[in-house]
Protein backbone atom coordinates (compact mmCIF):
# COMPACT_ATOMS: atom_id res chain seq x y z
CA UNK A 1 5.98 25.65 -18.76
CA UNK A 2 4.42 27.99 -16.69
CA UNK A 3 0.58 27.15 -18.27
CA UNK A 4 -1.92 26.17 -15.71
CA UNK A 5 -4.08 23.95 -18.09
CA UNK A 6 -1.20 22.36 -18.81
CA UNK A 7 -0.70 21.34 -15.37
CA UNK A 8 -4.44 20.76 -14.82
CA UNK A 9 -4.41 18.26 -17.61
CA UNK A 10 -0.88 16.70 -16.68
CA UNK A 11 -2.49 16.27 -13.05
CA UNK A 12 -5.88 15.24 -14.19
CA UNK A 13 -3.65 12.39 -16.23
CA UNK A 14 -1.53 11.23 -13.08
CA UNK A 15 -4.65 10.86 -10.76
CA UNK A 16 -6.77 8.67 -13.57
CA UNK A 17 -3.79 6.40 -14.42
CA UNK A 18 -2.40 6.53 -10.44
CA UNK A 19 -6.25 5.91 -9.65
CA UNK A 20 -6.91 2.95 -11.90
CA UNK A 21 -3.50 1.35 -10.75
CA UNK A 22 -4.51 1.76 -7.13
CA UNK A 23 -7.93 0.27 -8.16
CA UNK A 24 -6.37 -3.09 -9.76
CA UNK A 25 -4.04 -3.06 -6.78
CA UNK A 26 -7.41 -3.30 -4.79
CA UNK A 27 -9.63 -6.03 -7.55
CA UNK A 28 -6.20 -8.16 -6.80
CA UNK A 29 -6.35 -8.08 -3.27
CA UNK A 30 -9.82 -8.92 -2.71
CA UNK A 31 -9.65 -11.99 -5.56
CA UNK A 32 -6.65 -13.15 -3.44
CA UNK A 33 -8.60 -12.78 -0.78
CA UNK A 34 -11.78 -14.76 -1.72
CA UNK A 35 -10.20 -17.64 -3.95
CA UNK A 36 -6.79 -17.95 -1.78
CA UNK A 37 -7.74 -16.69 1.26
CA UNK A 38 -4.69 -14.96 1.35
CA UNK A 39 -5.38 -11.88 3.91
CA UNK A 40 -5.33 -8.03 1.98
CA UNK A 41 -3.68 -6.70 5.15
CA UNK A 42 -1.14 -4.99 5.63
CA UNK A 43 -1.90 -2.54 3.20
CA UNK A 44 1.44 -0.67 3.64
CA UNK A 45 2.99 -2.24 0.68
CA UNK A 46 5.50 -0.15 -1.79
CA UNK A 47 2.79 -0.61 -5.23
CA UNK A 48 -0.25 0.25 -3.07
CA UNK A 49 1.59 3.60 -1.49
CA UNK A 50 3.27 4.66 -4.14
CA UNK A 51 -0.13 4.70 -6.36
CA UNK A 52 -1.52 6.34 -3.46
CA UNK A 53 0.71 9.29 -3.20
CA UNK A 54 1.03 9.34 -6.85
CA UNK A 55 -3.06 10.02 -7.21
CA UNK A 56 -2.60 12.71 -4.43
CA UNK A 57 0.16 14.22 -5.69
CA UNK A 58 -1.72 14.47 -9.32
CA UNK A 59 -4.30 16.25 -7.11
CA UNK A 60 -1.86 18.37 -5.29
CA UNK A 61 -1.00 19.89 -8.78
CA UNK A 62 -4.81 19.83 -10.10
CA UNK A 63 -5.69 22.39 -7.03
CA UNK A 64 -2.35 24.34 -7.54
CA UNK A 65 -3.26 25.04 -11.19
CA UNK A 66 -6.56 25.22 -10.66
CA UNK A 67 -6.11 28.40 -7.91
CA UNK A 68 -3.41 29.96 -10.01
CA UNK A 69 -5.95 30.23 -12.75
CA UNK A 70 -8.21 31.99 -10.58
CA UNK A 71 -5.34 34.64 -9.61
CA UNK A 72 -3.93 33.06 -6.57
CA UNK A 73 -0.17 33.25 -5.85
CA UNK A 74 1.71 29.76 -6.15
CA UNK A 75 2.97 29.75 -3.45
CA UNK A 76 0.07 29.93 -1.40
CA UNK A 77 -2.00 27.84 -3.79
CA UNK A 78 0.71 24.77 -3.22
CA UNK A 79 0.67 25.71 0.56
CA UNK A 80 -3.20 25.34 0.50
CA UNK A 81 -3.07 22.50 -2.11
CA UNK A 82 -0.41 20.31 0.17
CA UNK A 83 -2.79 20.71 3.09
CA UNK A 84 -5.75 19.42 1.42
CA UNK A 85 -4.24 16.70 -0.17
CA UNK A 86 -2.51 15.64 2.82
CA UNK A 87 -5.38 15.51 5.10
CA UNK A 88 -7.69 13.91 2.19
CA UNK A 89 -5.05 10.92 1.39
CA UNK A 90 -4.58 10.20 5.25
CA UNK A 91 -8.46 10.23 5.94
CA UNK A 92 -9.55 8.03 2.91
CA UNK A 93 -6.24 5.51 3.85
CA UNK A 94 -7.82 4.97 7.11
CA UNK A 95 -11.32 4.34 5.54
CA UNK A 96 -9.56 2.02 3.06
CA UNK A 97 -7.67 0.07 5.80
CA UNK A 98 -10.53 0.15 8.10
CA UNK A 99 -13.13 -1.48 5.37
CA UNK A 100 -10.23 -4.01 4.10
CA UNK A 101 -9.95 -4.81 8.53
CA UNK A 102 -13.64 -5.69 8.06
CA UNK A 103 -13.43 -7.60 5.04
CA UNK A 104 -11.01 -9.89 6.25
CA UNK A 105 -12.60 -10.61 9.93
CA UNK A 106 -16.10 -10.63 7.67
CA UNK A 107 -17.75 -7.91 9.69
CA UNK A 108 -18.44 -5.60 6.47
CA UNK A 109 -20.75 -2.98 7.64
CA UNK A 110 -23.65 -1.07 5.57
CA UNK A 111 -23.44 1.98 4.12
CA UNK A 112 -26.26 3.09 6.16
CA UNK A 113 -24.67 2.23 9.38
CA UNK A 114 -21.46 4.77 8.77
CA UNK A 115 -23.99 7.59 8.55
């Protein structure tokens, strides 16, 4: 199937249902955390990372089709797509694992004080 909006829509579909699993993955972690104290670290566990790449990979083909409706090649467009996903994913899992740090040693900083 070589239609873009196909692929837009497929990976619009895989990063909302990769997303919400990654978000229930999260809601269970912090109840676990605040009825049974048990900690949310380490993060780095096969559910959690496989959601994760699964939303970026959704993304991944979101900017490919989205660039190859706009004339780019698609080879350049997955080149371009990889990059951005890759350095987006890595970024927002050290955010993620940085706030979930703070949660459990109860030092949750304000919004204000990140900017």
């Amino acid at each position: 199937i070589e239609d873009p909006i196909f692929w837009l829509s497929c990976g619009a579909f895989i990063c909302l249902m990769s997303g919400f699993i990654f978000a229930d993955i999260m809601k269970s972690k912090l109840n676990n955390w605040t009825t049974k104290k048990i900690s949310p670290l380490p993060l780095e566990d096969p559910r959690t990372i496989s959601s994760w790449f699964t939303f970026f990979t959704g993304l991944t083909m979101i900017f490919v089709s989205a660039l190859s409706i706009i004339n780019f090649s698609i080879v350049k467009s997955f080149i371009f797509s990889l990059i951005i996903s890759i350095l987006f994913g890595v970024s927002m899992w050290k955010a993620i694992k940085d706030l979930w740090v703070q949660v459990e040693a109860g030092t949750v900083k304000e919004i204000d004080d990140f900017f």
